[in-house]
Protein backbone atom coordinates (compact mmCIF):
# COMPACT_ATOMS: atom_id res chain seq x y z
CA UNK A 1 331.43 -81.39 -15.51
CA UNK A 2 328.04 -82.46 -16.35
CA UNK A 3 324.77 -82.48 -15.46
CA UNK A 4 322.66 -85.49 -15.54
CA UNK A 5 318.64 -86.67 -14.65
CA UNK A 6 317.63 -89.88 -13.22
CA UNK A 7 314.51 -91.02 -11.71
CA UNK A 8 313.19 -94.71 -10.17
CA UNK A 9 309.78 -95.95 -8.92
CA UNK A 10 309.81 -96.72 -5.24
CA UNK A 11 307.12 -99.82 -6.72
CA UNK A 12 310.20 -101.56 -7.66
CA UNK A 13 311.80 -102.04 -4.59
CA UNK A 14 310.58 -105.98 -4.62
CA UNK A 15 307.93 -107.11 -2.59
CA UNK A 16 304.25 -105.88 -3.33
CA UNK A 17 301.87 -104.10 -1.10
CA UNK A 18 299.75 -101.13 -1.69
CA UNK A 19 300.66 -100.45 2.49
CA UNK A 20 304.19 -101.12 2.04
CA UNK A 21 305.03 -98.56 -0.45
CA UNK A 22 302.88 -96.37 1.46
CA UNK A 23 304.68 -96.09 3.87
CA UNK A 24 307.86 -96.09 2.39
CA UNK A 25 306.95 -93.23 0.45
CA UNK A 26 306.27 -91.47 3.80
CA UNK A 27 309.54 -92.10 4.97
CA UNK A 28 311.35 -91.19 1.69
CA UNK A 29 309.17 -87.97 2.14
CA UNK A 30 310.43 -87.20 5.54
CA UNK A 31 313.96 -88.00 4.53
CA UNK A 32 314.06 -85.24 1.63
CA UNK A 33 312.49 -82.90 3.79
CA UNK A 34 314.76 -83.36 7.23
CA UNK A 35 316.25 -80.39 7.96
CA UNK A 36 320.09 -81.77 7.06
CA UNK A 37 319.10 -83.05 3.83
CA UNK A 38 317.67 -79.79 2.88
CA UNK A 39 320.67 -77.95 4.11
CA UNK A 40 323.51 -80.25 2.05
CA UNK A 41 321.16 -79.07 -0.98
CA UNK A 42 321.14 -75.94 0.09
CA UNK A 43 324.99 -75.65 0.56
CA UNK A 44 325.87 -77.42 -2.45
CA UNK A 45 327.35 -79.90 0.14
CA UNK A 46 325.06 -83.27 -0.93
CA UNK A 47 328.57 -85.29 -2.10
CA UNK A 48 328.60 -87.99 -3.55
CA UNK A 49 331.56 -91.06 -4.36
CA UNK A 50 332.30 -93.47 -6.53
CA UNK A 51 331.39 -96.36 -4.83
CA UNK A 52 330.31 -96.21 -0.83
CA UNK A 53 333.76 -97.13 -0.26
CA UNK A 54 334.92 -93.62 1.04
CA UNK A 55 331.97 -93.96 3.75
CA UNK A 56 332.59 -97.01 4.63
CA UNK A 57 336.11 -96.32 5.45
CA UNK A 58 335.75 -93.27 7.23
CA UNK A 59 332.74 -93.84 9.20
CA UNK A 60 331.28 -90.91 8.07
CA UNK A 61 328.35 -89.53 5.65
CA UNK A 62 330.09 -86.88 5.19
CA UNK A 63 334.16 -87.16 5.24
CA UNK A 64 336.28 -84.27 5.50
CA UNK A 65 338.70 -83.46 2.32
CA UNK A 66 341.65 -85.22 4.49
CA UNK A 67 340.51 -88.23 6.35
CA UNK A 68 342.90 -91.20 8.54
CA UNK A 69 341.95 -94.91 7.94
CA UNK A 70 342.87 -97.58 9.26
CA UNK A 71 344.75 -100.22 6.58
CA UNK A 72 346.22 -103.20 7.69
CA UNK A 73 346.40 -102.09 11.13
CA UNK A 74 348.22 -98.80 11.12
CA UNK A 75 346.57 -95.47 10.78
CA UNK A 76 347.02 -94.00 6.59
CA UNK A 77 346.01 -90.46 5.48
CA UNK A 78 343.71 -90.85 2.63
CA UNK A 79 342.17 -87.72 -0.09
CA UNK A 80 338.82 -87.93 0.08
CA UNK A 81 337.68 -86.85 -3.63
CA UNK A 82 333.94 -86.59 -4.54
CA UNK A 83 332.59 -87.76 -7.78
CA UNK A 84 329.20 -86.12 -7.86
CA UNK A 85 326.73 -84.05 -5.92
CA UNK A 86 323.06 -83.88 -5.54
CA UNK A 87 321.42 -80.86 -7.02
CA UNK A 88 317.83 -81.23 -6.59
CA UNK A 89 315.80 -84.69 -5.03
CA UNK A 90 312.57 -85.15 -4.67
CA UNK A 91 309.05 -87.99 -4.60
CA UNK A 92 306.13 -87.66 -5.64
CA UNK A 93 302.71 -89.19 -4.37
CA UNK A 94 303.51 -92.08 -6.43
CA UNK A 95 306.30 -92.78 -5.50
CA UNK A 96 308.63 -91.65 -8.39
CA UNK A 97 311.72 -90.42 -6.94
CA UNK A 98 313.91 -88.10 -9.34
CA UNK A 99 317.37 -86.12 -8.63
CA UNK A 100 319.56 -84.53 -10.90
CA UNK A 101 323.53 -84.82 -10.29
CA UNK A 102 326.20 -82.60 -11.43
CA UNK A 103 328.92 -85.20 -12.57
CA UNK A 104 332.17 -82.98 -11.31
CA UNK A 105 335.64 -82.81 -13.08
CA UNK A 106 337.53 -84.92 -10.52
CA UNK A 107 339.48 -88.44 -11.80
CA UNK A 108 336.37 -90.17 -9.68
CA UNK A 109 333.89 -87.98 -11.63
CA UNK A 110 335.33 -89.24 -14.77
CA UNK A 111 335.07 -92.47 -14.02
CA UNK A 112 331.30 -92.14 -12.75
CA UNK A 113 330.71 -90.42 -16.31
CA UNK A 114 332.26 -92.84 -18.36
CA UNK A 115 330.45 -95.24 -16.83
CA UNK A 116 327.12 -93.52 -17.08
CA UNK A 117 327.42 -92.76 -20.44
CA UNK A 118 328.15 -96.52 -21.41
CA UNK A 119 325.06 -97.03 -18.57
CA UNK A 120 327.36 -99.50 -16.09
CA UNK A 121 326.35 -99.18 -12.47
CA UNK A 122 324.29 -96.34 -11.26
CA UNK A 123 323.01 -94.37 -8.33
CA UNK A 124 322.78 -95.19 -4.69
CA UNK A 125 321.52 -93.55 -1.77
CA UNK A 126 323.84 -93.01 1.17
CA UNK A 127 320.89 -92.34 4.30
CA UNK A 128 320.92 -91.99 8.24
CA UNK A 129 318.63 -93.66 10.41
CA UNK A 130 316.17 -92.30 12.87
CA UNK A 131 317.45 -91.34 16.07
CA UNK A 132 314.02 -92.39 17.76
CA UNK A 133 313.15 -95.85 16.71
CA UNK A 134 309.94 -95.63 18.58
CA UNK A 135 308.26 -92.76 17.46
CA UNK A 136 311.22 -91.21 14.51
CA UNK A 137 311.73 -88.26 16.10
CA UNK A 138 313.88 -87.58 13.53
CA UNK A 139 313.44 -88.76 10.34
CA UNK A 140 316.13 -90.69 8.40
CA UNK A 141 318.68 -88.46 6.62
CA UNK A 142 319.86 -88.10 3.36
CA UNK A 143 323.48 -86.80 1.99
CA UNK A 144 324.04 -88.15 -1.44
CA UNK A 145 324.05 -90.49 -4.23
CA UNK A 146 327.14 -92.73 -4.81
CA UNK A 147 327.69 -94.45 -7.91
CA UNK A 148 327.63 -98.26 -7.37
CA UNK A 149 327.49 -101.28 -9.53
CA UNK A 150 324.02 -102.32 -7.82
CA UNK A 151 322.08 -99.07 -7.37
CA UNK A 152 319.36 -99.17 -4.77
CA UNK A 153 316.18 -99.01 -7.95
CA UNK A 154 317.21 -99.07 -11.42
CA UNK A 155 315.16 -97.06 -14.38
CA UNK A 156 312.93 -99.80 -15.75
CA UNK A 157 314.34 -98.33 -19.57
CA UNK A 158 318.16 -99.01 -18.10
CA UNK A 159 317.94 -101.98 -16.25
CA UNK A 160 318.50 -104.68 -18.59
CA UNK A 161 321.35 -102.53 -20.51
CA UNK A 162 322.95 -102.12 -17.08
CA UNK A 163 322.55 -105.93 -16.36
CA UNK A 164 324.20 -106.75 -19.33
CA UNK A 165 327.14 -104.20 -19.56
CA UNK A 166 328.41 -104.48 -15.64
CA UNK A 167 330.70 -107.17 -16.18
CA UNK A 168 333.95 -107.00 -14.89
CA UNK A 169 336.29 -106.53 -18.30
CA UNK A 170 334.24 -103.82 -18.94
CA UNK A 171 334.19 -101.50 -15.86
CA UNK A 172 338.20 -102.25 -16.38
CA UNK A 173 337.76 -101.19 -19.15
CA UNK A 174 336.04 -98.25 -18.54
CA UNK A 175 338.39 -97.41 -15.30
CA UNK A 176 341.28 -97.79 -17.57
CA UNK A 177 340.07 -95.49 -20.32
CA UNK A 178 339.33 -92.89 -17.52
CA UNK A 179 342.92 -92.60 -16.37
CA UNK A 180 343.28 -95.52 -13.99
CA UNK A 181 346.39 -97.44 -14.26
CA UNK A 182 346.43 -101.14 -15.19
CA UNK A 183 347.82 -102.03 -12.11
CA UNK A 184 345.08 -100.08 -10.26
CA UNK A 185 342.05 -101.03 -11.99
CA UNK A 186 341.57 -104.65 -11.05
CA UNK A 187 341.53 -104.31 -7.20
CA UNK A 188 339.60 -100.74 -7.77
CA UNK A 189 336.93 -103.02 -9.91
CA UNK A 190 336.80 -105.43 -6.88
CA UNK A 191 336.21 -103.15 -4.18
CA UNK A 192 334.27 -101.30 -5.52
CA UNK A 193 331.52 -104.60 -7.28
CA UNK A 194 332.27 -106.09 -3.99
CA UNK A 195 331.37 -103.49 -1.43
CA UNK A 196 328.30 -102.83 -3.72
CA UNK A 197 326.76 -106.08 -3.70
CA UNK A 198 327.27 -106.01 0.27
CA UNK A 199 325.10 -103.48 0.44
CA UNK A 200 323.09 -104.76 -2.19
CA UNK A 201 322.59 -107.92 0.15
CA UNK A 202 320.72 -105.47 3.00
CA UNK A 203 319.00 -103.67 0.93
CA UNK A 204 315.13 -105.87 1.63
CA UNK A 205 316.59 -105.25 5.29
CA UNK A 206 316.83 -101.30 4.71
CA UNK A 207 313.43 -101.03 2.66
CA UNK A 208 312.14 -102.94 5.63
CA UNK A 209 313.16 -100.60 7.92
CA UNK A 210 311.71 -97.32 6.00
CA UNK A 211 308.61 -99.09 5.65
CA UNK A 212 308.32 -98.99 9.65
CA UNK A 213 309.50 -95.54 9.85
CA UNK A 214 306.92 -94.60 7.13
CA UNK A 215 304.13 -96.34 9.17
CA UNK A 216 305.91 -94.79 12.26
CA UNK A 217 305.03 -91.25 10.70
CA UNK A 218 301.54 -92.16 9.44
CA UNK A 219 300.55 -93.01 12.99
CA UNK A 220 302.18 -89.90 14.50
CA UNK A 221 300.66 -88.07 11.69
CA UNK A 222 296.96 -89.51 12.92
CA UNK A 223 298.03 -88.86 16.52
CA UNK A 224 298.20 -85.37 15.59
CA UNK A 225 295.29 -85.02 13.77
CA UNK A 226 293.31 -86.21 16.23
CA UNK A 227 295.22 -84.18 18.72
CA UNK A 228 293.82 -81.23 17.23
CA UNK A 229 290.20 -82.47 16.50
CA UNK A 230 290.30 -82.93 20.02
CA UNK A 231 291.74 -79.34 20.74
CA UNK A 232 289.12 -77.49 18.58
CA UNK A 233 285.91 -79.57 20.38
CA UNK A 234 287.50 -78.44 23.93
CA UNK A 235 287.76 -74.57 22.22
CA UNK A 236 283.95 -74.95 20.66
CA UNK A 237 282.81 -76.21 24.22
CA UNK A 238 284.44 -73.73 25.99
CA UNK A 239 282.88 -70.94 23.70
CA UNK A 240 279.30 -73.07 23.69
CA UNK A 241 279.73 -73.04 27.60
CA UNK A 242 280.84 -69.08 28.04
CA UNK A 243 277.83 -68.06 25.69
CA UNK A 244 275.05 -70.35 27.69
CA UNK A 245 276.22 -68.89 31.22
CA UNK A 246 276.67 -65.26 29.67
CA UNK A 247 272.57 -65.76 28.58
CA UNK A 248 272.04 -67.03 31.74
CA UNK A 249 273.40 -64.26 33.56
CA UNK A 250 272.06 -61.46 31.86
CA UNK A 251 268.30 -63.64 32.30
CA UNK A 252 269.22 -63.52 35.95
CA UNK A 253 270.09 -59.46 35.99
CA UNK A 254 266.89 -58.67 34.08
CA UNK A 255 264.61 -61.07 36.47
CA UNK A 256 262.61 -58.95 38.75
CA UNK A 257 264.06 -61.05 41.68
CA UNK A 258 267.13 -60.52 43.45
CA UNK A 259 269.29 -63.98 43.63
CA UNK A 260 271.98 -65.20 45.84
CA UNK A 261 275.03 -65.10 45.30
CA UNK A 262 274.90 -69.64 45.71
CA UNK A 263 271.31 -69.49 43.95
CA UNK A 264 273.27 -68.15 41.09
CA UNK A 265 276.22 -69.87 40.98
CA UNK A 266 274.38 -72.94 41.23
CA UNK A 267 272.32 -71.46 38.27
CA UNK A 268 274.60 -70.93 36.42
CA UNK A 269 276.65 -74.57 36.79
CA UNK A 270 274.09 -76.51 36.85
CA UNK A 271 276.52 -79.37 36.84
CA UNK A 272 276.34 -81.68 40.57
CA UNK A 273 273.38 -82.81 42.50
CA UNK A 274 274.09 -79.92 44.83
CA UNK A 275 273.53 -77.40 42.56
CA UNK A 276 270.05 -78.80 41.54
CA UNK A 277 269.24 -79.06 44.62
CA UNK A 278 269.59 -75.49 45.21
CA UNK A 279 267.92 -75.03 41.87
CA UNK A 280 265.24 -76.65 42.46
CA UNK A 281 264.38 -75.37 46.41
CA UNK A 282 264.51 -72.12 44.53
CA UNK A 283 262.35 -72.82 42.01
CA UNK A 284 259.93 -74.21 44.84
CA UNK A 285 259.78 -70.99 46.87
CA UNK A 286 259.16 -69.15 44.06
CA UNK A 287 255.78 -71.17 43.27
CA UNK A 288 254.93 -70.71 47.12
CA UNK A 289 255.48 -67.92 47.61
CA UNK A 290 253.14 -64.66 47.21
CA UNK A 291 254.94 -62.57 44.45
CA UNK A 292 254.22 -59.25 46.51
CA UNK A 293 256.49 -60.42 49.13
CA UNK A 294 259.30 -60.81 46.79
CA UNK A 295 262.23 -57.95 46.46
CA UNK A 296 260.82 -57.17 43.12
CA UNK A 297 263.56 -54.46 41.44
CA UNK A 298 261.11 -52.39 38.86
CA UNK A 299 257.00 -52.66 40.44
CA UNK A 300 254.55 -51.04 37.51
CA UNK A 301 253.44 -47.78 38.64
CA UNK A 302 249.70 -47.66 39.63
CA UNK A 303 247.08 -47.13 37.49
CA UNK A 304 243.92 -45.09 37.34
CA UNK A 305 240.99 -44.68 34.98
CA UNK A 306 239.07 -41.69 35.34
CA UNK A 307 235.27 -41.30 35.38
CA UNK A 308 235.16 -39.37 32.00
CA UNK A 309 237.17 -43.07 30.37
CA UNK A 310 235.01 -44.95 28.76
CA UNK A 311 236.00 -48.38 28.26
CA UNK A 312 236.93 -48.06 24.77
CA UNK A 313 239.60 -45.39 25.69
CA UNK A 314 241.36 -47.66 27.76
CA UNK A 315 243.95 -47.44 25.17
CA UNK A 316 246.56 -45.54 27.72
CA UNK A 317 246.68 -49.31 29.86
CA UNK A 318 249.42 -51.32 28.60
CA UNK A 319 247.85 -55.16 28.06
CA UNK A 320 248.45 -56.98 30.92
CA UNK A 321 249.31 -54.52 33.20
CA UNK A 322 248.39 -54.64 36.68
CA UNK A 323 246.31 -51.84 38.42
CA UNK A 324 246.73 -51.38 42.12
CA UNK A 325 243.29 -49.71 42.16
CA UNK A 326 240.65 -51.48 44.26
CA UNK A 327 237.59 -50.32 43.29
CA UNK A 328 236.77 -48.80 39.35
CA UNK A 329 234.50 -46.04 39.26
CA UNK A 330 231.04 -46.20 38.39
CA UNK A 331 230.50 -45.55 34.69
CA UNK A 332 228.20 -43.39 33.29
CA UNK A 333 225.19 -44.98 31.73
């Protein structure tokens, strides 16, 4: 077995648009990092075939070691034997998608590495869709590369090699020098160029569909973002709010009035016309009304200046404070 590293540019994929690869890249993003793509990686278990044929057959991304098809009608047990499997994918903000493959000792394997090394065919992605198409719930899946004669983005330093060396006498060739029989190389050369430029025809339809995923996650992405912007003003108001009626009520305790238990409330609120109201026929009573009358909590305690005071020596009277005293002794002259 070997080891090989490949990487593509998402730019490639056709059609231009600074928005359009955006958002594929989101959706390639998502795909890497759903939670079955990272556990195939982590379980060694990211297979991959020569050809998607296997798939195709079975149904399945990922077929068992036995699987039953269906051939001409009747039911046949078939070996399913992997070629390759995915060590390590990833993309980067630009785009640049690169996975490295461990080419396994199976007859498929050597067929996939014979025709790497002569650089015939290359790597395609075998995905799952969402299973929300209106808001991607789940993001699109990924379980391996297959080797196919039209890979889904070809290395800009390969792709005219490739072009050039995919033609038909020499994958036979190639199959042939691998192990395959004569007899079983044609037809295996024709499935397996046929089935690939299938898929190749829906692969504008595919991109299509990731970019709307990947502008299906931007806007969820904003959704949340503003989900929590929104979160963290209702927190600050709450806090703002708590702090103002907390001043408020320890102005209240300190005031040398007694309040209602309404008066207060409404105080504190401050928020409908009723509460003004009450404010305000408070506030009203309070400028009629003769402060003596009031249930004052702490009164000053009366003061008195005594004959031998002179006014200089007034120093004991706080400024401002009021004396109780109706008539001031006569001072000495």
């Amino acid at each position: 077995m070997i080891i090989v590293e490949d990487s593509f540019d998402l730019k490639n994929e056709g059609r231009a648009g600074g928005n359009r690869r955006r958002y594929i890249i989101h959706a390639v993003k998502a795909m890497f990092q759903s939670p079955v793509t990272q556990e195939a990686l982590k379980l060694g278990e990211a297979y991959g075939y020569f050809g998607h044929t296997i798939r195709e057959m079975t149904g399945k991304m990922r077929p068992r070691e036995m699987e039953v098809v269906t051939i001409d009608g009747k039911p046949v047990q078939i070996q399913v034997v992997p070629s390759n499997r995915t060590l390590a994918v990833d993309v980067d903000e630009n785009g640049i998608v690169s996975h490295k493959q461990e080419i396994l000792d199976t007859p498929p394997g050597r067929i996939v590495q014979a025709m790497w090394n002569d650089k015939v065919g290359g790597w395609s992605w075998a995905t799952s869709g969402s299973n929300d198409p209106a808001f991607g719930a789940r993001p699109r899946s990924f379980f391996g590369f297959d080797y196919v004669k039209q890979p889904n983005f070809v290395p800009l330093d390969r792709q005219q090699a490739m072009m050039e060396s995919a033609t038909g006498e020499r994958v036979i060739e190639l199959l042939v020098s691998s192990g395959v029989s004569n007899g079983d190389a044609v037809p295996l050369f024709e499935g397996w160029a046929g089935l690939s430029e299938s898929y190749a025809a829906t692969r504008d339809v595919d991109m299509d569909i990731m970019m709307m995923e990947g502008l299906l996650i931007e806007e969820r992405n904003r959704s949340l973002v503003l989900a929590r912007d929104l979160d963290l003003a209702k927190q600050e108001r709450e806090e703002v709010t708590q702090r103002r009626e907390q001043a408020l009520m320890e102005a209240l305790d300190t005031a040398p009035m007694v309040f209602t238990k309404d008066q207060r409330e409404a105080f504190l609120r401050l928020s409908t016309p009723e509460d003004a109201k009450v404010v305000k026929m408070m506030l009203e009573s309070l400028a009629n009304m003769d402060v003596e009358s009031l249930p004052i909590r702490h009164r000053a305690a009366p003061v008195e200046i005594t004959p031998t005071q002179t006014k200089g020596e007034r120093s004991g009277i706080p400024l401002g404070a009021v004396t109780f005293q109706k008539q001031l002794p006569t001072w000495p002259k």
